[in-house]
C-alpha atoms as a PDB file:
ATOM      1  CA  UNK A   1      69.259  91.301  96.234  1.00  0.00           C
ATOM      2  CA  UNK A   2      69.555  94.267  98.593  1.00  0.00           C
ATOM      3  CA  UNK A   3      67.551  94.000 101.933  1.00  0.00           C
ATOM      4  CA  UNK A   4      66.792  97.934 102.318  1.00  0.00           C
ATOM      5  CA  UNK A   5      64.713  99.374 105.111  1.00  0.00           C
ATOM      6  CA  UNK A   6      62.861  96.401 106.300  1.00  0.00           C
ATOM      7  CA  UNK A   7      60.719  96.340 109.458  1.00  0.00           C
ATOM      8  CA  UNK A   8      62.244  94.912 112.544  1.00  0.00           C
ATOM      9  CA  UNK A   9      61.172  92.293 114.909  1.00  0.00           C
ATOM     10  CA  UNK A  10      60.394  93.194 118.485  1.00  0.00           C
ATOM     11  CA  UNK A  11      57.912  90.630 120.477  1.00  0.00           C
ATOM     12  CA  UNK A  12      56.710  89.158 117.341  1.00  0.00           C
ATOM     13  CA  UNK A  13      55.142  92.464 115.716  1.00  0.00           C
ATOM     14  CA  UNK A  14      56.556  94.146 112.603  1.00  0.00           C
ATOM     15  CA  UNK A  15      57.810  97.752 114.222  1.00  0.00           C
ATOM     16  CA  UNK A  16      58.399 100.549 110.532  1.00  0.00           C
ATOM     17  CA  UNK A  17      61.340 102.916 110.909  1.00  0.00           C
ATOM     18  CA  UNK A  18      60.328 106.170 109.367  1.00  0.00           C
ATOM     19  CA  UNK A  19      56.953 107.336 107.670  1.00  0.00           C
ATOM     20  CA  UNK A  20      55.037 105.283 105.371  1.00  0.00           C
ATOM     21  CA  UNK A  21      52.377 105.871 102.523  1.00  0.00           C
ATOM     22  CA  UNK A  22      53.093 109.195 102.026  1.00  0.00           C
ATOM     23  CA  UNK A  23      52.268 109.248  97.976  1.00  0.00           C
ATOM     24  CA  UNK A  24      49.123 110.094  96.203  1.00  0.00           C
ATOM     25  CA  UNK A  25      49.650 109.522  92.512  1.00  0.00           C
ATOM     26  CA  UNK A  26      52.313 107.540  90.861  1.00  0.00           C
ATOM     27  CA  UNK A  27      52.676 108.321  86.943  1.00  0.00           C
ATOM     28  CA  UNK A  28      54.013 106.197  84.332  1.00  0.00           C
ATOM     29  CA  UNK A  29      54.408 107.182  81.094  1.00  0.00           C
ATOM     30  CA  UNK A  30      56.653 105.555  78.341  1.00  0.00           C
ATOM     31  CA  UNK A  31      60.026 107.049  76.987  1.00  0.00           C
ATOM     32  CA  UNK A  32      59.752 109.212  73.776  1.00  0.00           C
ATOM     33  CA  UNK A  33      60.650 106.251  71.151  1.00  0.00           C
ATOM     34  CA  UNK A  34      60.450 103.404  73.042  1.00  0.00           C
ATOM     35  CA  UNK A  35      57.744 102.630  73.917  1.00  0.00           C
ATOM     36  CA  UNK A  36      58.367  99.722  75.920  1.00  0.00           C
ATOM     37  CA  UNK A  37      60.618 101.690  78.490  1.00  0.00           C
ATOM     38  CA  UNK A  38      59.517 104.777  80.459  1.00  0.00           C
ATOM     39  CA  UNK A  39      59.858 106.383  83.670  1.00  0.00           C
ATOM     40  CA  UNK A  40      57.718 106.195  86.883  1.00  0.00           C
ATOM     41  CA  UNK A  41      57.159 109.987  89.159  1.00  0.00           C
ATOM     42  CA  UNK A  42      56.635 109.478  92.378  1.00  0.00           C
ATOM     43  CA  UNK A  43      56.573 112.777  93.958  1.00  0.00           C
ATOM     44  CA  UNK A  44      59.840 114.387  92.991  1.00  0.00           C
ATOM     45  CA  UNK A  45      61.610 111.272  92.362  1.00  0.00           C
ATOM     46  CA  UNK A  46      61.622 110.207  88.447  1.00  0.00           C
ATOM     47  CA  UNK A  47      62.626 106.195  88.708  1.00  0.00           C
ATOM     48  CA  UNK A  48      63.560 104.313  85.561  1.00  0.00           C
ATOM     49  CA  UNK A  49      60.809 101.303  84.803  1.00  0.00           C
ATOM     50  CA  UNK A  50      60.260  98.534  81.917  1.00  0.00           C
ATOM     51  CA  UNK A  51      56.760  98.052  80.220  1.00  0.00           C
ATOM     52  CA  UNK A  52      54.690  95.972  78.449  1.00  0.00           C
ATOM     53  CA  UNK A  53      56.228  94.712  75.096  1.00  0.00           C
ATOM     54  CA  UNK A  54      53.287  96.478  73.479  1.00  0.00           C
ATOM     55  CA  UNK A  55      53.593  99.495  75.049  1.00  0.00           C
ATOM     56  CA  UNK A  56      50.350 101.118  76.470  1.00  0.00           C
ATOM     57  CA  UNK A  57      46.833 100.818  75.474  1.00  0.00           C
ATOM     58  CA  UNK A  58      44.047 101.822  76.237  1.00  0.00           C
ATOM     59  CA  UNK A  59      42.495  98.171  74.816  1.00  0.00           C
ATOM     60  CA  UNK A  60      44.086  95.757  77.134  1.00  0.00           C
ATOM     61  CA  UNK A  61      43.142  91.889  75.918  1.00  0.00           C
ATOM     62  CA  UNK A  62      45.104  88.907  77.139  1.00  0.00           C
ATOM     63  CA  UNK A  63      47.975  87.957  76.371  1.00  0.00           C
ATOM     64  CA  UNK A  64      48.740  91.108  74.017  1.00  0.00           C
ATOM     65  CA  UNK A  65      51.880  92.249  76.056  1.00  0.00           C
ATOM     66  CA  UNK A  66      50.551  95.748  76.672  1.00  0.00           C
ATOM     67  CA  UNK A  67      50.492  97.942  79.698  1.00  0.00           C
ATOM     68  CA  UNK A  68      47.184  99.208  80.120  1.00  0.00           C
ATOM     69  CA  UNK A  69      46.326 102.606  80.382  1.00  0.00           C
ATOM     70  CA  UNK A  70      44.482 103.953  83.441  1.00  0.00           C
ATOM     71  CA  UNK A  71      43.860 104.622  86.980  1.00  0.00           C
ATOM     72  CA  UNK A  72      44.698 101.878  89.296  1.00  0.00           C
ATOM     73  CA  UNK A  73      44.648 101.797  92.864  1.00  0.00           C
ATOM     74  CA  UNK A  74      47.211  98.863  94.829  1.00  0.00           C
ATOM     75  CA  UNK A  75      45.339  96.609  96.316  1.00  0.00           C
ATOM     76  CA  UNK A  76      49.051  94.744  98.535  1.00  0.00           C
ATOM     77  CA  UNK A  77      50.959  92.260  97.167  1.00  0.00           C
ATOM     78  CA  UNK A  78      53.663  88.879  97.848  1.00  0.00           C
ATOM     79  CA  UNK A  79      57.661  88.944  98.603  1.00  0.00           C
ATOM     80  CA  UNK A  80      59.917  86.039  98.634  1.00  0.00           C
ATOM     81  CA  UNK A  81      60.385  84.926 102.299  1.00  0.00           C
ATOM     82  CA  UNK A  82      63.629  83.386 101.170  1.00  0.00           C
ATOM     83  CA  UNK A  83      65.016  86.159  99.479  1.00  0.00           C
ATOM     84  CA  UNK A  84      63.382  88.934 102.015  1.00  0.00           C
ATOM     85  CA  UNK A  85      63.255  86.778 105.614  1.00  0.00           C
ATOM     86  CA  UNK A  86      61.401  89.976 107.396  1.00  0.00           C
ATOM     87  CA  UNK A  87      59.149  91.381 105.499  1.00  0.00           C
ATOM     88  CA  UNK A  88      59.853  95.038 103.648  1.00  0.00           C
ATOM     89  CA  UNK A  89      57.957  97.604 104.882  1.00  0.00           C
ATOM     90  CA  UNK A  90      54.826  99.142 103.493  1.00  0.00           C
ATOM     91  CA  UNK A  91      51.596 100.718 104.445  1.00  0.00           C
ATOM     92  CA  UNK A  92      50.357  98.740 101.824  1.00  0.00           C
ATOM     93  CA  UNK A  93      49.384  94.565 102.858  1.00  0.00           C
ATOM     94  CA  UNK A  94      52.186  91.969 101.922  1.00  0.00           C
ATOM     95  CA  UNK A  95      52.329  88.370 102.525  1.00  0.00           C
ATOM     96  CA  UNK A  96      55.221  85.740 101.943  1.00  0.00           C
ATOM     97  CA  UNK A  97      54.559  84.202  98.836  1.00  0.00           C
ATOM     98  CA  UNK A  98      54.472  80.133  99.068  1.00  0.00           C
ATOM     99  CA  UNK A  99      55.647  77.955  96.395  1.00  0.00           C
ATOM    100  CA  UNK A 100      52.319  76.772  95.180  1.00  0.00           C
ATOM    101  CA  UNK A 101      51.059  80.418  94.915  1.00  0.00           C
ATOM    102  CA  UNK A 102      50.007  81.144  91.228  1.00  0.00           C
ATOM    103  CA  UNK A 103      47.384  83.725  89.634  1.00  0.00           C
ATOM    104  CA  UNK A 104      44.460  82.466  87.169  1.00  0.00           C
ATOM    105  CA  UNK A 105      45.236  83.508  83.311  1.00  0.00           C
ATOM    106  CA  UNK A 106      42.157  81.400  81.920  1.00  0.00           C
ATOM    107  CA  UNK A 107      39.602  83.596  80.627  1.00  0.00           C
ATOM    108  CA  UNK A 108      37.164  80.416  81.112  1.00  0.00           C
ATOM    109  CA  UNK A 109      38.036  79.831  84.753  1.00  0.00           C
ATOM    110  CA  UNK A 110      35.597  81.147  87.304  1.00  0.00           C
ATOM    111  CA  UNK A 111      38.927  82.114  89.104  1.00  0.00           C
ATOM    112  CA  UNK A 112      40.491  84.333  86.321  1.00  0.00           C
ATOM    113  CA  UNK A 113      42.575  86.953  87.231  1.00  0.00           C
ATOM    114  CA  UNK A 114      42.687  85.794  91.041  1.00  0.00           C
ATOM    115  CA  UNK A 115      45.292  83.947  93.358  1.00  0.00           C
ATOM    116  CA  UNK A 116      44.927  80.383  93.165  1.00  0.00           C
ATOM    117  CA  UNK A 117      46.957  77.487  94.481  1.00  0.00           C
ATOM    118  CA  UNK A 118      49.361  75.253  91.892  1.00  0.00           C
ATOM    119  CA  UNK A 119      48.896  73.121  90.149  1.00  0.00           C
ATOM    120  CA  UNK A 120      45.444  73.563  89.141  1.00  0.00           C
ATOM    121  CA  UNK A 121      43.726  70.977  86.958  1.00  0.00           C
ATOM    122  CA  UNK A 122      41.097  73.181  85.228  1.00  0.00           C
ATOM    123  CA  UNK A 123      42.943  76.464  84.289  1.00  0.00           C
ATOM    124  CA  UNK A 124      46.221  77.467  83.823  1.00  0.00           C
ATOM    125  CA  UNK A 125      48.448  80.309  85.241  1.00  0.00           C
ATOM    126  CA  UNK A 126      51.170  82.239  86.304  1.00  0.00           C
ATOM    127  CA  UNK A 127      53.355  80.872  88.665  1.00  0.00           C
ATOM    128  CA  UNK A 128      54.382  83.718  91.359  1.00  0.00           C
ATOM    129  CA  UNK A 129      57.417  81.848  93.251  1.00  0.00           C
ATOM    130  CA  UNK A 130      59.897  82.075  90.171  1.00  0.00           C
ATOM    131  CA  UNK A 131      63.646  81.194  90.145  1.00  0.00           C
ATOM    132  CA  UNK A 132      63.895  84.618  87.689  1.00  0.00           C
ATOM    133  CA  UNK A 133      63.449  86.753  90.619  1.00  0.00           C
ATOM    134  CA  UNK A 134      60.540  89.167  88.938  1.00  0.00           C
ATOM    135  CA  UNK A 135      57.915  88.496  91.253  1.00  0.00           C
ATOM    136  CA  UNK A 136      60.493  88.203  94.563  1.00  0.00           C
ATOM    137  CA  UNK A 137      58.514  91.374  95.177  1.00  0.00           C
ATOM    138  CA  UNK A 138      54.888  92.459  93.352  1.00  0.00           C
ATOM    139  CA  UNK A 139      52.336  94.675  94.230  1.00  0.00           C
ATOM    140  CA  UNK A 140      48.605  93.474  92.364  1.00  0.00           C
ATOM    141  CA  UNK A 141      48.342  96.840  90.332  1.00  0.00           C
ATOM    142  CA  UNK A 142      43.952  96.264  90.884  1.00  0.00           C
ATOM    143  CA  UNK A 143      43.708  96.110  86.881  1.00  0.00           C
ATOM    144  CA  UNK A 144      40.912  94.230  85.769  1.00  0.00           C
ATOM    145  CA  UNK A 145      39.521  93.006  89.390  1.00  0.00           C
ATOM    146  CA  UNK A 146      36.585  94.901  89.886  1.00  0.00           C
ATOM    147  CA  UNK A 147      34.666  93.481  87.585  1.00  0.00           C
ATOM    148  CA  UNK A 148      36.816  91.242  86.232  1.00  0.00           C
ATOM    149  CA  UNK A 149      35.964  91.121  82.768  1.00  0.00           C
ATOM    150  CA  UNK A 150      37.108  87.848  80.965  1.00  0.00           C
ATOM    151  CA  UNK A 151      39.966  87.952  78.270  1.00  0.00           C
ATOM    152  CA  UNK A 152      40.388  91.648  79.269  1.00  0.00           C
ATOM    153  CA  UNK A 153      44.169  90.854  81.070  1.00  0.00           C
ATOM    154  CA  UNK A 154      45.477  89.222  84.056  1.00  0.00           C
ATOM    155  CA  UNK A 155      48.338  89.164  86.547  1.00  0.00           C
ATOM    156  CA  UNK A 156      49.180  92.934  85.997  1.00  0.00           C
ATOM    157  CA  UNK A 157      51.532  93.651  88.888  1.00  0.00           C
ATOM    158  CA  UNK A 158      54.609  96.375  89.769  1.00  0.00           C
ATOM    159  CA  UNK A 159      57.007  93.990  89.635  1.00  0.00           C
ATOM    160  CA  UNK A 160      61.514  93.698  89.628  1.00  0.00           C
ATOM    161  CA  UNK A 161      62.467  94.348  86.376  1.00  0.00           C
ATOM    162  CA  UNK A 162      64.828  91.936  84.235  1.00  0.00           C
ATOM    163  CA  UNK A 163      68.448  93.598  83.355  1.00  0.00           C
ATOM    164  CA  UNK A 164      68.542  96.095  81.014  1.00  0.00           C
ATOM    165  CA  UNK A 165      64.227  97.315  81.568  1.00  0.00           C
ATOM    166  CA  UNK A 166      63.891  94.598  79.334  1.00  0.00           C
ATOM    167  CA  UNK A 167      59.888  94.618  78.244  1.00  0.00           C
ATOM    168  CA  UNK A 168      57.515  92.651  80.362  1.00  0.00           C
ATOM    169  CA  UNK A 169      54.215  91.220  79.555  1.00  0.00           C
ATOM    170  CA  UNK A 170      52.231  93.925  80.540  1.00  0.00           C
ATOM    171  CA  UNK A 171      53.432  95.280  83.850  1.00  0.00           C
ATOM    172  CA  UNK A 172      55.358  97.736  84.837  1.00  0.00           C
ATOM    173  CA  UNK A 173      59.054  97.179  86.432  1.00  0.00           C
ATOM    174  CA  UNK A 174      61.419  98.954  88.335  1.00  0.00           C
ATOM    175  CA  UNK A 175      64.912  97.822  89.664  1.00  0.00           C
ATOM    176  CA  UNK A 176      65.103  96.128  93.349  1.00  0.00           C
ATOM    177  CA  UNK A 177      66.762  99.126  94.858  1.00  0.00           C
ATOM    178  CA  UNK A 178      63.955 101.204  93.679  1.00  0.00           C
ATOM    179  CA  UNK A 179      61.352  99.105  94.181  1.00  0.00           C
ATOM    180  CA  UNK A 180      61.792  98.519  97.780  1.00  0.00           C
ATOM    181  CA  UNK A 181      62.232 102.321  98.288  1.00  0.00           C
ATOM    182  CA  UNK A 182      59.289 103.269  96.554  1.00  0.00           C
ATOM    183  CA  UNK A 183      57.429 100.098  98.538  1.00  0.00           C
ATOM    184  CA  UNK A 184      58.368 102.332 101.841  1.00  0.00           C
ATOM    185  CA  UNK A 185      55.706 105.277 100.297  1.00  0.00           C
ATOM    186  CA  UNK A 186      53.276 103.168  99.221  1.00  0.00           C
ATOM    187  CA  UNK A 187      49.830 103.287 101.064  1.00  0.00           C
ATOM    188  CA  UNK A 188      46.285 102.214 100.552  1.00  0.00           C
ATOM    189  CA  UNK A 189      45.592 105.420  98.788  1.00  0.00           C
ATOM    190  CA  UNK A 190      48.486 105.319  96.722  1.00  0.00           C
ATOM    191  CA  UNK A 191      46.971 105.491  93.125  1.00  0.00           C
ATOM    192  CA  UNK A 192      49.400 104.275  89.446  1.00  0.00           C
ATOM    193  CA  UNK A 193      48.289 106.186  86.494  1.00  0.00           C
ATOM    194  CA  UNK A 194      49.554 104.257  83.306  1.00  0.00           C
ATOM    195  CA  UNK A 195      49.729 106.685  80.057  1.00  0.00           C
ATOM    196  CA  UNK A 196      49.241 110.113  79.449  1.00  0.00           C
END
């Protein structure tokens, strides 16, 4: 995986090299006839990106595969510590991701669509430390978390995308090249807009 523009060390604090959080409004829309594939504009930059296996909707419900359609502001996210030992830089909060780190998919859980710690006795979920690589870096895309509405979709992240943009399960996914440069102009008032 290519280690591009990370922070530096100096006495212990992270130090950024350039500007950071510059962007106001990502958009995502999906690729005439195919409607699992689409592009990402992020200023004047159009980046190639995977989507849900459903495409978009505006009627997210678990498990269904789609994208959903909307405004969403990022809220930070995880990276591998083994695969990125100083952390990329962002405006936005990171944290190393540990290996019992997992996110709530149980409707019934109190602790749906939330971090939790593996393995979990009562509900089940996503693991986030995966030998695939998708989730070596993911920002929480802030879908469903404010109320969290039950059955309404889970774990909706901008995550690495598999070879070819195959579909994902309802996030959106960009290459690791061109996720860690977008990462760089990412801030906390960075908004995604999903669809049309």
């Amino acid at each position: 995986m290519p280690r591009l523009q990370v922070a530096k060390r100096n006495g212990g604090k992270a130090v950024r090299r350039g500007k950071t959080g510059s962007l106001g409004l990502l958009r995502v829309r999906s690729l005439p006839g195919d409607a699992t594939r689409g592009t990402l504009i992020a200023g004047g930059t159009v980046i190639s990106c995977s989507l849900g296996r459903s495409g978009i909707t505006s009627r997210k419900r678990e498990g269904d595969g789609a994208s959903p359609r909307g405004v969403f502001r990022l809220r930070g996210g995880f990276y591998r510590p083994d695969r990125f030992p100083v952390r990329p830089v962002s405006a936005l909060p990171l944290r190393a991701t540990r290996r019992d780190d997992g996110w709530c998919d149980a409707p019934q859980d109190r602790r749906y669509n939330r971090p939790i710690r593996l393995p979990s006795d009562t509900a089940s979920a996503e693991r986030l430390w995966r030998d695939d690589g998708l989730y070596d870096l993911v920002i929480d895309l802030d879908y469903n978390r404010g109320p969290i509405r039950p059955g309404r979709g889970s774990a909706i992240f901008l995550h690495i995308a598999r070879s070819g943009y195959r579909p994902t399960e309802g996030c959106v996914a960009l290459k690791p090249a061109d996720l860690l440069r977008l990462l760089r102009r990412l801030g906390p008032r960075t908004r995604m807009k999903i669809g049309r």
